[in-house]
N, C-alpha and C. Protein backbone atom coordinates (compact mmCIF):
# COMPACT_ATOMS: atom_id res chain seq x y z
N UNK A 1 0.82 -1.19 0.00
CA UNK A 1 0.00 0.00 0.00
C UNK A 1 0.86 1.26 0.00
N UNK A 2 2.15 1.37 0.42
CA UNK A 2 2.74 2.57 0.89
C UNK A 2 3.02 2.60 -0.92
N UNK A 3 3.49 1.71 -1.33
CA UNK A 3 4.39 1.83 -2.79
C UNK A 3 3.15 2.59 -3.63
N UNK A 4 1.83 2.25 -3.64
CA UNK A 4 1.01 3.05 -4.40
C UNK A 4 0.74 4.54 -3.72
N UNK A 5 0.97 4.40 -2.68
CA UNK A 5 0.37 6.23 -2.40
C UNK A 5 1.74 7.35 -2.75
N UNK A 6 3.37 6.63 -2.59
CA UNK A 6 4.09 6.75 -3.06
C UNK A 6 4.62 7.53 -4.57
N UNK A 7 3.72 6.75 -5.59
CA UNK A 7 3.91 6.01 -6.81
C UNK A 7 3.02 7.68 -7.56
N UNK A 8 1.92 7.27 -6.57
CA UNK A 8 0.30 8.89 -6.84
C UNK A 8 1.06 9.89 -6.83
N UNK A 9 1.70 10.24 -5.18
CA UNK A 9 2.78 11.67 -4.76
C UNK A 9 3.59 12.22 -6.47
N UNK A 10 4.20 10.80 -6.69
CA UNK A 10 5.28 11.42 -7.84
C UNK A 10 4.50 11.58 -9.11
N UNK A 11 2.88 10.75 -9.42
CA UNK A 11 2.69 11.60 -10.47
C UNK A 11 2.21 12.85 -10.08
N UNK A 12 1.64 13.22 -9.37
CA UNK A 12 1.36 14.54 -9.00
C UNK A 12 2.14 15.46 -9.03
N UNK A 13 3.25 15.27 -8.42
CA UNK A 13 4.22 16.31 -8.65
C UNK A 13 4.76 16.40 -9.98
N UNK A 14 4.79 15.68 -11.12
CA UNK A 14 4.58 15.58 -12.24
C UNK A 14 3.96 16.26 -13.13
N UNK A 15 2.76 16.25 -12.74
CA UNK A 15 1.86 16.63 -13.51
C UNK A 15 1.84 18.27 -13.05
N UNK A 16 1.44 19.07 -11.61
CA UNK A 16 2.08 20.22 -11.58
C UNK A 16 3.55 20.75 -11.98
N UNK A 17 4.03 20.06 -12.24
CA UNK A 17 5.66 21.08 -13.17
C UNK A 17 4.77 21.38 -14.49
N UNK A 18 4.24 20.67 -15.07
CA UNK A 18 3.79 20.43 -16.45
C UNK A 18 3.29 21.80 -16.80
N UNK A 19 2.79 22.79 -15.77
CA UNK A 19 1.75 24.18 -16.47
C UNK A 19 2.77 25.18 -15.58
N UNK A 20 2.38 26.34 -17.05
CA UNK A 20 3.58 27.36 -16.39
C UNK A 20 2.70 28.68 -16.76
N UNK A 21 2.63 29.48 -15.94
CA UNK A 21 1.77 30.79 -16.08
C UNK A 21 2.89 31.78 -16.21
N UNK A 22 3.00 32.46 -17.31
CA UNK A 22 4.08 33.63 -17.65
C UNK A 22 2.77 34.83 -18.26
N UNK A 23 4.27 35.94 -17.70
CA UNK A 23 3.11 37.33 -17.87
C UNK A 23 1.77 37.76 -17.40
N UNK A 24 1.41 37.17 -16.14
CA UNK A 24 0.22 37.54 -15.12
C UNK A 24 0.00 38.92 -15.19
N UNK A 25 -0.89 39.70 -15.56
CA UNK A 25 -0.98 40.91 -15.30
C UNK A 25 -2.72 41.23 -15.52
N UNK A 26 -2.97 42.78 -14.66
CA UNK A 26 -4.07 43.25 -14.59
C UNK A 26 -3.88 44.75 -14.72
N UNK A 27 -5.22 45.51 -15.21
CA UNK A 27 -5.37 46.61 -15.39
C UNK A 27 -5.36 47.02 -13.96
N UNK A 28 -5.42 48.66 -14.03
CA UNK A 28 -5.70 49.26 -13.06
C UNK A 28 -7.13 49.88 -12.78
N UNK A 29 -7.60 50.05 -12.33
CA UNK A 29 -9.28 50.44 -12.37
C UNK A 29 -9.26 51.71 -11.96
N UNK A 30 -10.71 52.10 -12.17
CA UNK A 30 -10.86 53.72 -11.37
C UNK A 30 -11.65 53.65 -10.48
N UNK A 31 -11.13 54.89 -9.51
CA UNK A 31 -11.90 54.57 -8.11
C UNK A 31 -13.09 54.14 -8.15
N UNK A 32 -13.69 53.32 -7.48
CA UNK A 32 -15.30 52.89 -6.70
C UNK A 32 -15.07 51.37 -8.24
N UNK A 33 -14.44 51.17 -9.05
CA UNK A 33 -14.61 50.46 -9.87
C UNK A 33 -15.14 48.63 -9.28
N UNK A 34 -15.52 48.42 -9.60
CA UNK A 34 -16.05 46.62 -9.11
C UNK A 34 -15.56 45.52 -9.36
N UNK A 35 -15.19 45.75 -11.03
CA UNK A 35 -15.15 44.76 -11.48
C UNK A 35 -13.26 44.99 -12.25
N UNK A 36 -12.39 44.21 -12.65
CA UNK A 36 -11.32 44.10 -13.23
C UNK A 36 -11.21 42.97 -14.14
N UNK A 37 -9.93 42.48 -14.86
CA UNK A 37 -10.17 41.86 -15.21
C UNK A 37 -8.46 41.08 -15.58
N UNK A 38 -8.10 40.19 -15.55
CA UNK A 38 -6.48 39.50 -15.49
C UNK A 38 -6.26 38.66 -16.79
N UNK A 39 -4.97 38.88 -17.28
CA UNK A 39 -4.36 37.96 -18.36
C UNK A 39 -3.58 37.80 -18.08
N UNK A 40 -3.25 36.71 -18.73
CA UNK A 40 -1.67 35.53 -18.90
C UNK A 40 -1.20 34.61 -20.19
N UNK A 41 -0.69 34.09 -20.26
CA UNK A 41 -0.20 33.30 -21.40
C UNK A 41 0.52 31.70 -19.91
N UNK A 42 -0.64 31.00 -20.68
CA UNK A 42 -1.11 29.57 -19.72
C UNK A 42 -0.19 28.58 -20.73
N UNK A 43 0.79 28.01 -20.02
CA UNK A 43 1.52 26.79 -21.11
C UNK A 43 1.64 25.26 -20.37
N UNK A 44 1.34 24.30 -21.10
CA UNK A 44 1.43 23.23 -20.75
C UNK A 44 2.45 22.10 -21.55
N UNK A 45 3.44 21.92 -20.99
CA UNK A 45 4.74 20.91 -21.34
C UNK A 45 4.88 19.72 -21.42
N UNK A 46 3.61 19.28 -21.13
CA UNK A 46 2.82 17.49 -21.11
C UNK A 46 1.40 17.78 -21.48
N UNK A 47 0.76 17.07 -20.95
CA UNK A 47 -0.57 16.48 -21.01
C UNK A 47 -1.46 18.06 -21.14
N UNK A 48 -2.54 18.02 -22.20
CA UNK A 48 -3.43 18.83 -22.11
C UNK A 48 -4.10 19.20 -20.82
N UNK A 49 -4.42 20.27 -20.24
CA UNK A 49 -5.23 20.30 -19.38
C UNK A 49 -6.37 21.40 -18.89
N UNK A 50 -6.97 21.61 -18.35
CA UNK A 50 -8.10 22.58 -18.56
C UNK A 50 -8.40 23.32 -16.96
N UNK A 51 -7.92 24.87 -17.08
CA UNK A 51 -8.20 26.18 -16.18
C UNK A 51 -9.80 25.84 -15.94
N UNK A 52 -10.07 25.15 -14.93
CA UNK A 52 -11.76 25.42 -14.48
C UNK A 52 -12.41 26.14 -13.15
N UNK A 53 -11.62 26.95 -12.79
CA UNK A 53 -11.54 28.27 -12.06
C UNK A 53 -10.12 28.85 -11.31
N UNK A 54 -10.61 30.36 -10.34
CA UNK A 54 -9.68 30.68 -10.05
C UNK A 54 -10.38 31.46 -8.96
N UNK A 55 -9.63 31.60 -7.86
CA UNK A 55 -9.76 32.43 -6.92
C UNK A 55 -9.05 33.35 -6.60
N UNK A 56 -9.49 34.80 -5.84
CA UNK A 56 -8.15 35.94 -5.57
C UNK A 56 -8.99 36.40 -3.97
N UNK A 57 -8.08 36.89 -3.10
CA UNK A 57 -8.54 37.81 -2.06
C UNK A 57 -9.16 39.10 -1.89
N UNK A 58 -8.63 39.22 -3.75
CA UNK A 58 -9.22 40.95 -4.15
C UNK A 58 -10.35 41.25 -4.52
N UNK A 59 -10.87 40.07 -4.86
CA UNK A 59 -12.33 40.31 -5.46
C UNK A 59 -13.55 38.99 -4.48
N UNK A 60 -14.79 39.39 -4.63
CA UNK A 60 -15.60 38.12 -4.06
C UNK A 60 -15.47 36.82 -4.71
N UNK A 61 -15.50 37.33 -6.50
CA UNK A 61 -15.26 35.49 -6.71
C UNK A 61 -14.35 35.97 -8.12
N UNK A 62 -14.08 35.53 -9.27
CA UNK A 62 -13.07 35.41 -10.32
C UNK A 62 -14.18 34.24 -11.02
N UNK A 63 -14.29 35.05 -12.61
CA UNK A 63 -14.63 34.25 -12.89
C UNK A 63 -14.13 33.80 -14.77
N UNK A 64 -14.68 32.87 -15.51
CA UNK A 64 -13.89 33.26 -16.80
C UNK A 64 -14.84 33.42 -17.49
N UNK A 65 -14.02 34.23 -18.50
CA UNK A 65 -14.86 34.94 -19.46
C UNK A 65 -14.09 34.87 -20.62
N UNK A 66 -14.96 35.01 -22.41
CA UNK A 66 -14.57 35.21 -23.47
C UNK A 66 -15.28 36.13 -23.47
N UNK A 67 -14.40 36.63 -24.91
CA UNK A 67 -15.18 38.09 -25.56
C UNK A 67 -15.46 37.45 -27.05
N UNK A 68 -16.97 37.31 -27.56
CA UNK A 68 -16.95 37.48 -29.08
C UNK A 68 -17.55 38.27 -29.41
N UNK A 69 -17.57 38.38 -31.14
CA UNK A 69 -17.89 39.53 -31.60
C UNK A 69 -18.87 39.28 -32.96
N UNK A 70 -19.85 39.80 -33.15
CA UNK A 70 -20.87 39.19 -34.05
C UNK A 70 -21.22 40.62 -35.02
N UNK A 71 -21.05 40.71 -35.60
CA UNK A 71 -21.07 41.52 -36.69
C UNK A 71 -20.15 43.01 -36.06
N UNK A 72 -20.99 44.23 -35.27
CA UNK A 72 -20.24 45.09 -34.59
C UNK A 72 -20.19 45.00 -33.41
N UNK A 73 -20.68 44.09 -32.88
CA UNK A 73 -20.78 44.19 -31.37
C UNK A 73 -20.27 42.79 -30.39
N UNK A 74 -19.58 43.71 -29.75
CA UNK A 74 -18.07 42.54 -28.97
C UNK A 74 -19.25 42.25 -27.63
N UNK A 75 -19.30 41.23 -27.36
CA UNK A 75 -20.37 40.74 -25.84
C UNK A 75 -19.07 39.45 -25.42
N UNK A 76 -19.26 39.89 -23.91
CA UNK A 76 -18.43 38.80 -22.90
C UNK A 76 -19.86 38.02 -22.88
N UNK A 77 -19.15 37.03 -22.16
CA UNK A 77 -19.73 35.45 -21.76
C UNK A 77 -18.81 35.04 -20.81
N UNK A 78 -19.51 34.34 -19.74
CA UNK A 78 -18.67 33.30 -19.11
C UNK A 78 -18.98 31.88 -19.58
N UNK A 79 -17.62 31.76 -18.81
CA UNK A 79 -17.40 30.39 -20.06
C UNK A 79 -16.82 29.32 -18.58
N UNK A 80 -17.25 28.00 -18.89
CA UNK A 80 -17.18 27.07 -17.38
C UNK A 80 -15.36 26.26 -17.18
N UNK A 81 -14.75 26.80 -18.60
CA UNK A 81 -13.09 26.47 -18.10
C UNK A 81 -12.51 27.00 -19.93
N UNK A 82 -11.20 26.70 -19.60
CA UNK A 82 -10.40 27.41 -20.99
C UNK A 82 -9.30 26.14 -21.20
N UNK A 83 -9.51 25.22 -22.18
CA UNK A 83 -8.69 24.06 -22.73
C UNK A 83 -7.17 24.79 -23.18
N UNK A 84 -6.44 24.12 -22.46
CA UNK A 84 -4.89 24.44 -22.06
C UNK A 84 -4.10 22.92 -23.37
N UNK A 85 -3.73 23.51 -24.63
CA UNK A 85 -3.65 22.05 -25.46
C UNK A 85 -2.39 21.51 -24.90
N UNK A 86 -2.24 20.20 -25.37
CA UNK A 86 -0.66 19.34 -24.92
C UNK A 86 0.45 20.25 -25.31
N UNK A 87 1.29 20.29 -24.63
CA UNK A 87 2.27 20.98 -25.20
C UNK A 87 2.48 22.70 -26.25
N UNK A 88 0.88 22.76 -25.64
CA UNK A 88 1.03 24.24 -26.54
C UNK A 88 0.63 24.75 -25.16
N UNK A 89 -0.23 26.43 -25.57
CA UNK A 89 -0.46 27.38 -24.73
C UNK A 89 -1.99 27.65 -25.37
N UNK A 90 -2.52 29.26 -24.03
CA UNK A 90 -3.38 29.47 -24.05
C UNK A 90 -3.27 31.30 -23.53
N UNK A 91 -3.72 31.85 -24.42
CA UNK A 91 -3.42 33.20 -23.84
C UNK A 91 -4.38 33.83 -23.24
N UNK A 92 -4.44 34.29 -22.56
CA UNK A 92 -5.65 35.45 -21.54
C UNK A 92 -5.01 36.30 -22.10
N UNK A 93 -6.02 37.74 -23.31
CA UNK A 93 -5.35 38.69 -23.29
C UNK A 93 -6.84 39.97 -23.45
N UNK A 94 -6.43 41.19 -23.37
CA UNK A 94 -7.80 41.93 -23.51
C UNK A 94 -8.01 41.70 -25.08
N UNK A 95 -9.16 41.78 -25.18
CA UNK A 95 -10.32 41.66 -26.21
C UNK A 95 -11.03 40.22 -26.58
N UNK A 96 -10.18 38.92 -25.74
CA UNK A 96 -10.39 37.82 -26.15
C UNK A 96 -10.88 37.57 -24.74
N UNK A 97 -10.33 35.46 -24.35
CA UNK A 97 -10.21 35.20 -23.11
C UNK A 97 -9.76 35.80 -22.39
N UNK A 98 -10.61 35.92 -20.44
CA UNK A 98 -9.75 36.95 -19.89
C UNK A 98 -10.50 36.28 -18.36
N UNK A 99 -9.82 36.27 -17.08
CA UNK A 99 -10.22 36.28 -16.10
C UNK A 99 -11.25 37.87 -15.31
N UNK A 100 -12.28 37.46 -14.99
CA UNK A 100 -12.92 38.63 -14.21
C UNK A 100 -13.15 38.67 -13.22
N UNK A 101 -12.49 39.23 -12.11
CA UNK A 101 -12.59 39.90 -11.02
C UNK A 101 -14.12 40.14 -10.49
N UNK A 102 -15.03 40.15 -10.13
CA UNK A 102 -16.09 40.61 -10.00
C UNK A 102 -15.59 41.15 -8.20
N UNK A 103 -17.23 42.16 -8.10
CA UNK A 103 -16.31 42.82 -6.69
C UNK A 103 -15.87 42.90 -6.07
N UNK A 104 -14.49 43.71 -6.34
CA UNK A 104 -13.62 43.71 -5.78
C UNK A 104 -13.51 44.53 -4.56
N UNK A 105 -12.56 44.30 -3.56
CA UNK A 105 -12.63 44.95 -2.33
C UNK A 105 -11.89 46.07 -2.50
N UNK A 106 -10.62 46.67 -3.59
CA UNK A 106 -10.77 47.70 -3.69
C UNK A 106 -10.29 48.05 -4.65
N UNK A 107 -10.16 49.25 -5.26
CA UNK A 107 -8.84 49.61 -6.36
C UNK A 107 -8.15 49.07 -6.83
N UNK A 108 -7.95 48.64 -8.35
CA UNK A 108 -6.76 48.07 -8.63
C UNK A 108 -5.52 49.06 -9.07
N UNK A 109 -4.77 49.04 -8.23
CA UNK A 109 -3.91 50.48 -8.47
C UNK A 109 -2.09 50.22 -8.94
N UNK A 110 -2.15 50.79 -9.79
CA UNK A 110 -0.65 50.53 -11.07
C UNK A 110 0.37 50.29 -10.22
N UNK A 111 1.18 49.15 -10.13
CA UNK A 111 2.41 48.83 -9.80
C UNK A 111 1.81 48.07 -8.59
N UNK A 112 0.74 47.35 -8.18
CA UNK A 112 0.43 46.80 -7.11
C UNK A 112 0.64 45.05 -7.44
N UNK A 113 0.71 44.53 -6.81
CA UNK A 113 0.15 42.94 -7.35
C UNK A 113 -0.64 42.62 -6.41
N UNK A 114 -1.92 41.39 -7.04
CA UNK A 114 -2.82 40.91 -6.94
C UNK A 114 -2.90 38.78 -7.02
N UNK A 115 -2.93 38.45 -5.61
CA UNK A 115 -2.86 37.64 -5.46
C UNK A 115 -3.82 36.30 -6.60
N UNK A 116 -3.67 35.58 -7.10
CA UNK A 116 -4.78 34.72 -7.80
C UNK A 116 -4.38 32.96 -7.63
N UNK A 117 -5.13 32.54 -7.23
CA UNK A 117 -5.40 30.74 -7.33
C UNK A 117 -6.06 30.10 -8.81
N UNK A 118 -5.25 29.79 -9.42
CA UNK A 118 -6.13 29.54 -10.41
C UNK A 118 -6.24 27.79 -9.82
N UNK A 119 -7.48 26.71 -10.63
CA UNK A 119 -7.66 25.84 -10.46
C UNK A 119 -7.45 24.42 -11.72
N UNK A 120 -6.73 23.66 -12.09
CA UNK A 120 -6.42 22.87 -13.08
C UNK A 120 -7.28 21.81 -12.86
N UNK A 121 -7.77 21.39 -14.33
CA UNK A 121 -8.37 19.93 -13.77
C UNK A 121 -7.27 18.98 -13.59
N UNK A 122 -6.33 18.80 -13.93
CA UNK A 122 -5.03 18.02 -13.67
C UNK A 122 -4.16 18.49 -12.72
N UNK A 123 -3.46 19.70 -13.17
CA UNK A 123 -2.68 20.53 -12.25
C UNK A 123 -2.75 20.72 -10.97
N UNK A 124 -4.01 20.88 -10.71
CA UNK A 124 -4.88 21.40 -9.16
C UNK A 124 -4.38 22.77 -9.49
N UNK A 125 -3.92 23.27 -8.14
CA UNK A 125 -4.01 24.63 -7.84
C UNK A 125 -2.55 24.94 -8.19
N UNK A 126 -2.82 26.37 -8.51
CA UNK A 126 -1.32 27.26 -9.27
C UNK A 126 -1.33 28.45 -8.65
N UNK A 127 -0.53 28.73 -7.77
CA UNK A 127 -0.62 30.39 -7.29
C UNK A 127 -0.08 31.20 -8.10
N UNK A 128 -0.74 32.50 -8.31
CA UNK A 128 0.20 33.51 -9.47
C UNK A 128 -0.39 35.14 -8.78
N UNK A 129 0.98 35.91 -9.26
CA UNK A 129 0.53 36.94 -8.89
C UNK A 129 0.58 37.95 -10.03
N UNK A 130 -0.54 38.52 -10.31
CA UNK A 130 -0.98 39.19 -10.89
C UNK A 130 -0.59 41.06 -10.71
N UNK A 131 0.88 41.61 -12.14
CA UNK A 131 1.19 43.37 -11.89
C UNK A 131 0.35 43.48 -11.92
N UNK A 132 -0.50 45.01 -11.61
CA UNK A 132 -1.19 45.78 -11.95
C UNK A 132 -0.07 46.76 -12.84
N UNK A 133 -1.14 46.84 -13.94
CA UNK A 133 -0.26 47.73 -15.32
C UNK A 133 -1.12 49.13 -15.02
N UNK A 134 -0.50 50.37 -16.00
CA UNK A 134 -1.85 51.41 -16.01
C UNK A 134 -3.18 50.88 -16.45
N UNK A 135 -4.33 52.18 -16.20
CA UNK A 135 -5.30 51.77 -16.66
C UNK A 135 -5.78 51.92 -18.35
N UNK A 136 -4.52 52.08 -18.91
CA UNK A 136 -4.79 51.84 -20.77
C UNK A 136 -3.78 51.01 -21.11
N UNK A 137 -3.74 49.93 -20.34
CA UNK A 137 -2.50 49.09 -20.53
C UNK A 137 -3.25 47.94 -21.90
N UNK A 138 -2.90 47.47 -22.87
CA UNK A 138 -3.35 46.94 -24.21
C UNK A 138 -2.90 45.18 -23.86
N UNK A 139 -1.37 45.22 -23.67
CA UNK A 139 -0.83 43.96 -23.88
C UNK A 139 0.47 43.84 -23.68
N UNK A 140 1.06 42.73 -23.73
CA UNK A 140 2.41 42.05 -23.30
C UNK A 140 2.95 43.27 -22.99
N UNK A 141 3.68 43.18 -21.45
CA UNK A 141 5.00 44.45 -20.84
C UNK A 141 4.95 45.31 -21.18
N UNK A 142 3.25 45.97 -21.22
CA UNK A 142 2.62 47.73 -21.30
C UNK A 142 2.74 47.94 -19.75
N UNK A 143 3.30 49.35 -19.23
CA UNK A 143 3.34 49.65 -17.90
C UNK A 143 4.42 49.65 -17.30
N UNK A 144 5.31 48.71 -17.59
CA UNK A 144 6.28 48.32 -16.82
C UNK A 144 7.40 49.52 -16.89
């Protein structure tokens, strides 16, 4: 019995090396603001696997969201997880996929970081911390 619980430990630890969260970042909001919203570029070095939530201290809950766009008009959706492929990636960026903050406890204010749990169906849990960029920050290492 010990050799199998053993045997579990090492794929597990396995399988978390496998996902790597680079470039965590969030806007900055304006005062009394509620809601925010976080990107990343999500990579997986083995096995496909799938973001099916995330938690932060800054907001009540985090949730995911896409953005599409149907003739002129861009509408979010939440969406119940974001497929992470084998060996490729997955980007959170504004105008597309994106994590949302919903109310938040306060300000997201430029040069701060923002704690986040995201949740893997394989991975389990990934801690990341999330810059705050300005609030017209577009994409990749705007702000810094």
């Amino acid at each position: 019995m010990r050799y199998a619980v053993f045997a579990l430990c090492l794929f597990t630890t396995s399988v978390l090396a496998q996902v790597r969260v680079d470039d965590a970042w969030a806007r900055a909001t304006a005062p009394g603001a509620k809601i925010g919203a976080g990107y990343m570029k999500i990579t997986s070095s083995g096995a496909a696997d799938r973001l099916v939530g995330a938690s932060s201290p800054a907001a009540a809950r985090v949730e995911l969201h896409v953005t599409d766009k149907k003739g002129d008009v861009m509408r979010m959706r939440q969406v119940k997880a974001y497929d992470i492929p084998a060996g490729g990636s997955f980007e959170l960026s504004p105008g597309g996929a994106h994590l949302m903050l919903v109310d938040l406890k306060a300000p997201l204010k430029e040069g701060a970081k923002v704690l986040l749990a995201l949740r893997f169906e394989k991975a389990g849990e990934v801690k990341v911390e999330l810059r705050v960029r300005a609030l017209g920050a577009s994409g990749a290492h705007q702000g810094h």
